[in-house]
PDB file of N, CA and C in Angstrom:
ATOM      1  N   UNK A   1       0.843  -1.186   0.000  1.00  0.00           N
ATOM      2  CA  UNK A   1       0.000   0.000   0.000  1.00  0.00           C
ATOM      3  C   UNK A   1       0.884   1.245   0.000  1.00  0.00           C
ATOM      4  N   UNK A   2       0.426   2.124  -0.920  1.00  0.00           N
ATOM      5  CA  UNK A   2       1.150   3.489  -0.929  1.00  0.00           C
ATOM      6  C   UNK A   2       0.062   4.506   0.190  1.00  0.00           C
ATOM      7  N   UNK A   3       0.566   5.081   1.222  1.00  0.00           N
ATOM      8  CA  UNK A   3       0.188   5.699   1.757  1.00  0.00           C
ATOM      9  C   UNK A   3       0.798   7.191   1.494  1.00  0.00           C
ATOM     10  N   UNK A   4       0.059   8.342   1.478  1.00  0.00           N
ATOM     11  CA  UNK A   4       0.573   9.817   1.288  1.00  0.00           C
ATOM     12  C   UNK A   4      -0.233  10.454   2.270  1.00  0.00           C
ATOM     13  N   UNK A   5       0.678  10.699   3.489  1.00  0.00           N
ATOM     14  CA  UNK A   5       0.826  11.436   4.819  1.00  0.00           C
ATOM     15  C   UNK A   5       0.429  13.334   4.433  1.00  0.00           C
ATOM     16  N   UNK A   6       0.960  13.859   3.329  1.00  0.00           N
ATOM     17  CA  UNK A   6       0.287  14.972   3.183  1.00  0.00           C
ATOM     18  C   UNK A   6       1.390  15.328   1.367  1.00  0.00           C
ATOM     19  N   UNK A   7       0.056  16.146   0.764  1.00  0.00           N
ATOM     20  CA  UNK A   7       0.768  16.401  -0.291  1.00  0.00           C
ATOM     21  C   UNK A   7      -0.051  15.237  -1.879  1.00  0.00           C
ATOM     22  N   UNK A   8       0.601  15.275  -2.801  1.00  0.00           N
ATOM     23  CA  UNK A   8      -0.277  14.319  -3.432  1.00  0.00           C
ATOM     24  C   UNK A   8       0.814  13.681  -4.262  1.00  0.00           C
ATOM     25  N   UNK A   9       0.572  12.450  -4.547  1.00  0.00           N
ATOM     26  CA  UNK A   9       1.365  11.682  -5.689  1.00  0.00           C
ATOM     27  C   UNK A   9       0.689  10.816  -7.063  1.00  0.00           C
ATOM     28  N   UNK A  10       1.408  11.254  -7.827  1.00  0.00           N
ATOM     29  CA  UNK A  10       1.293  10.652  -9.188  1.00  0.00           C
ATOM     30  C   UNK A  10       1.414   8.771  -9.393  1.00  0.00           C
ATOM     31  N   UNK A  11       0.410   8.357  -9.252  1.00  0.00           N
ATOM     32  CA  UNK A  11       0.865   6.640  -9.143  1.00  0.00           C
ATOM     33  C   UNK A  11       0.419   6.230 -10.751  1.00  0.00           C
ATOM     34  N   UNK A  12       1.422   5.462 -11.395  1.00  0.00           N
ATOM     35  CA  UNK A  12       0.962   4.608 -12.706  1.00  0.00           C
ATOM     36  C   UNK A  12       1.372   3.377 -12.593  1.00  0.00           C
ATOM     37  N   UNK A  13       0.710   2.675 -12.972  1.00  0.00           N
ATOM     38  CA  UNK A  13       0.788   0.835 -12.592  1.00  0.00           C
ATOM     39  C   UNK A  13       0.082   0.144 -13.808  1.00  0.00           C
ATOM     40  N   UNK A  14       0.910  -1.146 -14.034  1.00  0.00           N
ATOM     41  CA  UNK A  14       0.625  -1.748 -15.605  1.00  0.00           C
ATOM     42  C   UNK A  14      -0.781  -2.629 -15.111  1.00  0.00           C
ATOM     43  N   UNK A  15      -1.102  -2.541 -13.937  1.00  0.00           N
ATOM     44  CA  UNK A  15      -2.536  -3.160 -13.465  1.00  0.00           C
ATOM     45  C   UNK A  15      -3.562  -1.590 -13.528  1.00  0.00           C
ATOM     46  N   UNK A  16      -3.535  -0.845 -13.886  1.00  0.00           N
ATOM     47  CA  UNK A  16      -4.282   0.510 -14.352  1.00  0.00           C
ATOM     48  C   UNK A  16      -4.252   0.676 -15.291  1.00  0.00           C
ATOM     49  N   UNK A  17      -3.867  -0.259 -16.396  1.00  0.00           N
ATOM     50  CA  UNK A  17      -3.611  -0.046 -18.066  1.00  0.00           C
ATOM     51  C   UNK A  17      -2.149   0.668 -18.726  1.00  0.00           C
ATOM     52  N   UNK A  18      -2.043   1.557 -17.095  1.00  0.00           N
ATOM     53  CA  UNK A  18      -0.877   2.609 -17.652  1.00  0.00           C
ATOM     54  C   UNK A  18      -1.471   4.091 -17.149  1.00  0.00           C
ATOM     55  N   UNK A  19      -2.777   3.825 -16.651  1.00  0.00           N
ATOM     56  CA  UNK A  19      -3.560   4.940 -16.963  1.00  0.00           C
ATOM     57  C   UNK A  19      -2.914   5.535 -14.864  1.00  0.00           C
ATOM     58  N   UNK A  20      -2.870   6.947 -15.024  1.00  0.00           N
ATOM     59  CA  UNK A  20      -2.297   7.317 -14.017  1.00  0.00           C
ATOM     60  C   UNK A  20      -3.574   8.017 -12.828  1.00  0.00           C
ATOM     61  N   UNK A  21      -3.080   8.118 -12.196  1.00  0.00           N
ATOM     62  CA  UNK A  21      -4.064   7.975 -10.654  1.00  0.00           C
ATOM     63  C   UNK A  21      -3.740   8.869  -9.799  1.00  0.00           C
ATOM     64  N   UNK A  22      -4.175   9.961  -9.535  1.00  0.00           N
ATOM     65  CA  UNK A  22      -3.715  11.135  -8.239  1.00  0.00           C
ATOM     66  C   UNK A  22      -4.034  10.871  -6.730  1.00  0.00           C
ATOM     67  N   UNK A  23      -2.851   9.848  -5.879  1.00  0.00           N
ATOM     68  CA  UNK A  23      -3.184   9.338  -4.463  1.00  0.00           C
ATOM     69  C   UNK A  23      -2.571  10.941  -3.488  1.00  0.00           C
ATOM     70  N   UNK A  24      -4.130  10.849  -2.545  1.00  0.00           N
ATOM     71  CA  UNK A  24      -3.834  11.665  -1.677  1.00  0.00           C
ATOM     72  C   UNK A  24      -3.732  11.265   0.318  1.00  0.00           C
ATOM     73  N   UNK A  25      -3.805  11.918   0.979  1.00  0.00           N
ATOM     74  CA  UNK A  25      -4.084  11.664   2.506  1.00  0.00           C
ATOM     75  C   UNK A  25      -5.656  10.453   2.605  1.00  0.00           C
ATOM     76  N   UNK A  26      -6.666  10.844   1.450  1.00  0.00           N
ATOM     77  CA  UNK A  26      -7.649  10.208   1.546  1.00  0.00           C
ATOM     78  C   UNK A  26      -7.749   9.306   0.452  1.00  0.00           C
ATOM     79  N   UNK A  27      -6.720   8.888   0.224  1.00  0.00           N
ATOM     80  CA  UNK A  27      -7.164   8.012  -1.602  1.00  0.00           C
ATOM     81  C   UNK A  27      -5.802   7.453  -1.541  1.00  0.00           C
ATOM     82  N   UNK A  28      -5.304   6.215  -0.524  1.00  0.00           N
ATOM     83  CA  UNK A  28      -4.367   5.448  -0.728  1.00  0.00           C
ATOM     84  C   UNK A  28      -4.396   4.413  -2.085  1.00  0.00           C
ATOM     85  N   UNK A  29      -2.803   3.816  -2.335  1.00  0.00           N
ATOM     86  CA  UNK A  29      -2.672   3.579  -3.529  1.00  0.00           C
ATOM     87  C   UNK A  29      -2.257   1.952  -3.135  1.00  0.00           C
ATOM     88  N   UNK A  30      -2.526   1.023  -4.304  1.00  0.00           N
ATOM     89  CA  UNK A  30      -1.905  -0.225  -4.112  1.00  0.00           C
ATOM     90  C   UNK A  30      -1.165  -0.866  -5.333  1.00  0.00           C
ATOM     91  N   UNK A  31      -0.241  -1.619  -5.039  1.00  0.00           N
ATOM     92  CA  UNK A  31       0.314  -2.451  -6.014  1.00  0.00           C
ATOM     93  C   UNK A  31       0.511  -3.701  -6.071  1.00  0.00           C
ATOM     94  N   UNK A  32       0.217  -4.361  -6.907  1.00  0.00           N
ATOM     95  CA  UNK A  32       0.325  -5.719  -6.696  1.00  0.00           C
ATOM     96  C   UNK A  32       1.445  -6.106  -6.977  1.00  0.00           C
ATOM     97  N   UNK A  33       2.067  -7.743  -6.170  1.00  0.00           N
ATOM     98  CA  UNK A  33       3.338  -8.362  -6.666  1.00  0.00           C
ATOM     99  C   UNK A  33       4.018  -8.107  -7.606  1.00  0.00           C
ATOM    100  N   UNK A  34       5.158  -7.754  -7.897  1.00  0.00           N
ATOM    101  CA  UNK A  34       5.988  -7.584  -8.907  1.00  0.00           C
ATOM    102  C   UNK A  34       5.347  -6.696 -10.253  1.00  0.00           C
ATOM    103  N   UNK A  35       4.549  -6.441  -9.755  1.00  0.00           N
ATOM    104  CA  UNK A  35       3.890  -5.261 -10.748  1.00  0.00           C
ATOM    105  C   UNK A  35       4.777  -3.962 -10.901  1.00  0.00           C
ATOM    106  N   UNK A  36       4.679  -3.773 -12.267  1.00  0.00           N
ATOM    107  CA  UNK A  36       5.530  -2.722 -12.866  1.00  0.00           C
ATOM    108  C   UNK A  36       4.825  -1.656 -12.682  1.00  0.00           C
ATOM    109  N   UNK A  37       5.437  -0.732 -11.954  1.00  0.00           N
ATOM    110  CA  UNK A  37       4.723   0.818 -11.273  1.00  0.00           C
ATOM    111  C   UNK A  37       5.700   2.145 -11.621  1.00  0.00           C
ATOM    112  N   UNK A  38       5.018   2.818 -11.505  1.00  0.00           N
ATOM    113  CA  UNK A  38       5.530   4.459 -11.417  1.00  0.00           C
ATOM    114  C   UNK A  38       5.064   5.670 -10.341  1.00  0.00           C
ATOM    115  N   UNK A  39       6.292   6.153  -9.636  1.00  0.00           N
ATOM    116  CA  UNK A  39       5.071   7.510  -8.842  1.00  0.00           C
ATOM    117  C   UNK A  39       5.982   8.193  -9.211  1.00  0.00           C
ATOM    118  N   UNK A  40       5.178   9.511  -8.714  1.00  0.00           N
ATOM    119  CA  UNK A  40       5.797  10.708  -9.362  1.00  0.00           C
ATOM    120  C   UNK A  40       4.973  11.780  -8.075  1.00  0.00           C
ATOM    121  N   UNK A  41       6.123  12.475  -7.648  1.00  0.00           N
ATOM    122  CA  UNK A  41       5.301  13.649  -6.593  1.00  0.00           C
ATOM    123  C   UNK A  41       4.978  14.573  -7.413  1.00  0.00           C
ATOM    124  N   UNK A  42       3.710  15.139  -6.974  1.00  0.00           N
ATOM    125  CA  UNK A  42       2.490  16.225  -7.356  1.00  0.00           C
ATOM    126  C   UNK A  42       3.306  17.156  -6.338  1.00  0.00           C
ATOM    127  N   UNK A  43       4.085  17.805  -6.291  1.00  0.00           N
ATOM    128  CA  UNK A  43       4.813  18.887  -5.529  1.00  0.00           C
ATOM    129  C   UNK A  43       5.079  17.855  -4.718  1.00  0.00           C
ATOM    130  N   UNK A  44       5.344  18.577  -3.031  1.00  0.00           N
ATOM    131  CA  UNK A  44       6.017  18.556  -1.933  1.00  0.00           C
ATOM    132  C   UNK A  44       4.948  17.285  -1.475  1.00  0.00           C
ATOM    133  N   UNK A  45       5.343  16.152  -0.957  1.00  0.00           N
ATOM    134  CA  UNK A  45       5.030  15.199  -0.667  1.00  0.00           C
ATOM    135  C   UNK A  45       5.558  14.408   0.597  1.00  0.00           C
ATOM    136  N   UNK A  46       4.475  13.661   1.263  1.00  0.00           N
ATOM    137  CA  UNK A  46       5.574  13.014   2.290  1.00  0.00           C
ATOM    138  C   UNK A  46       4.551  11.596   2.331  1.00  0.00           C
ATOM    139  N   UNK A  47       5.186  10.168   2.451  1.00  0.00           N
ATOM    140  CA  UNK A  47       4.374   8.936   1.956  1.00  0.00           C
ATOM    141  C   UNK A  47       5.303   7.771   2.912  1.00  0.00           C
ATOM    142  N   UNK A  48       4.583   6.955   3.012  1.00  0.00           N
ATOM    143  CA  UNK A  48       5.014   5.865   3.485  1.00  0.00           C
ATOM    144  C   UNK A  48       4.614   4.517   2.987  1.00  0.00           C
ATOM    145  N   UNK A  49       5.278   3.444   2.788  1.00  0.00           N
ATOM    146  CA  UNK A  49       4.942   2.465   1.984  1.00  0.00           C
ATOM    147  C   UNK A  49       4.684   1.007   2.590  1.00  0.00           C
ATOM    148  N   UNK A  50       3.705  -0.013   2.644  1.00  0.00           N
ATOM    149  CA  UNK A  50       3.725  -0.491   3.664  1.00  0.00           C
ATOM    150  C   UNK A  50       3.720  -2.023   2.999  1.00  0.00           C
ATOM    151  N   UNK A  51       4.691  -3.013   3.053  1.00  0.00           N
ATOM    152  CA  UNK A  51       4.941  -4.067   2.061  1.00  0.00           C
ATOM    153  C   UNK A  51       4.060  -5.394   2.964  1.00  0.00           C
ATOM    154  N   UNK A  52       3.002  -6.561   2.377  1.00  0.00           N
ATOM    155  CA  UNK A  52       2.796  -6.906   2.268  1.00  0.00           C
ATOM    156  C   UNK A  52       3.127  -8.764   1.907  1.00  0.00           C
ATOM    157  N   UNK A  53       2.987  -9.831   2.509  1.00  0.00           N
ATOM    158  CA  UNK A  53       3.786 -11.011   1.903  1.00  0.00           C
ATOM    159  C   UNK A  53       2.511 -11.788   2.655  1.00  0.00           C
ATOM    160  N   UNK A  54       2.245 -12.656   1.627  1.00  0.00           N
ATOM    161  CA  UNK A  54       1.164 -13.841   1.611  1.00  0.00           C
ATOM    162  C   UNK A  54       1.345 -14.833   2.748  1.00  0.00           C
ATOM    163  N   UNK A  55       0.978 -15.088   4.148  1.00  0.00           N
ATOM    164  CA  UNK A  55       1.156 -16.096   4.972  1.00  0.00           C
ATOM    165  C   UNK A  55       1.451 -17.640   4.196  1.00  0.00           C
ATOM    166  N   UNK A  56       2.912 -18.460   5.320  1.00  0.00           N
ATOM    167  CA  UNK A  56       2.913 -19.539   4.507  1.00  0.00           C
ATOM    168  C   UNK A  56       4.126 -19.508   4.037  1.00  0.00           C
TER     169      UNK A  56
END
């Protein structure tokens, strides 16, 4: 999960077509496994990223 603490970011992910996505404080972002992604800060940004692994 892409989390953005304040500020906004640019997320593109090949599970969105390509098509790009503006994540804010209220509109966290996700990526799946080995999925090919892109962010990009919308100005001054601050984010935290929180990694994920399948029990097992």
């Amino acid at each position: 999960m892409l989390h953005v603490v304040s500020g906004r970011l640019r997320h593109a992910s090949d599970g969105l077509g390509g098509r790009e996505v503006l994540l804010d404080p209220e509109s966290p972002g996700s990526v799946g496994p080995e999925a090919l992604h892109r962010v990009d800060p919308d100005g001054p940004v601050s984010l935290f990223v929180d990694f994920h692994r399948k029990a097992g």
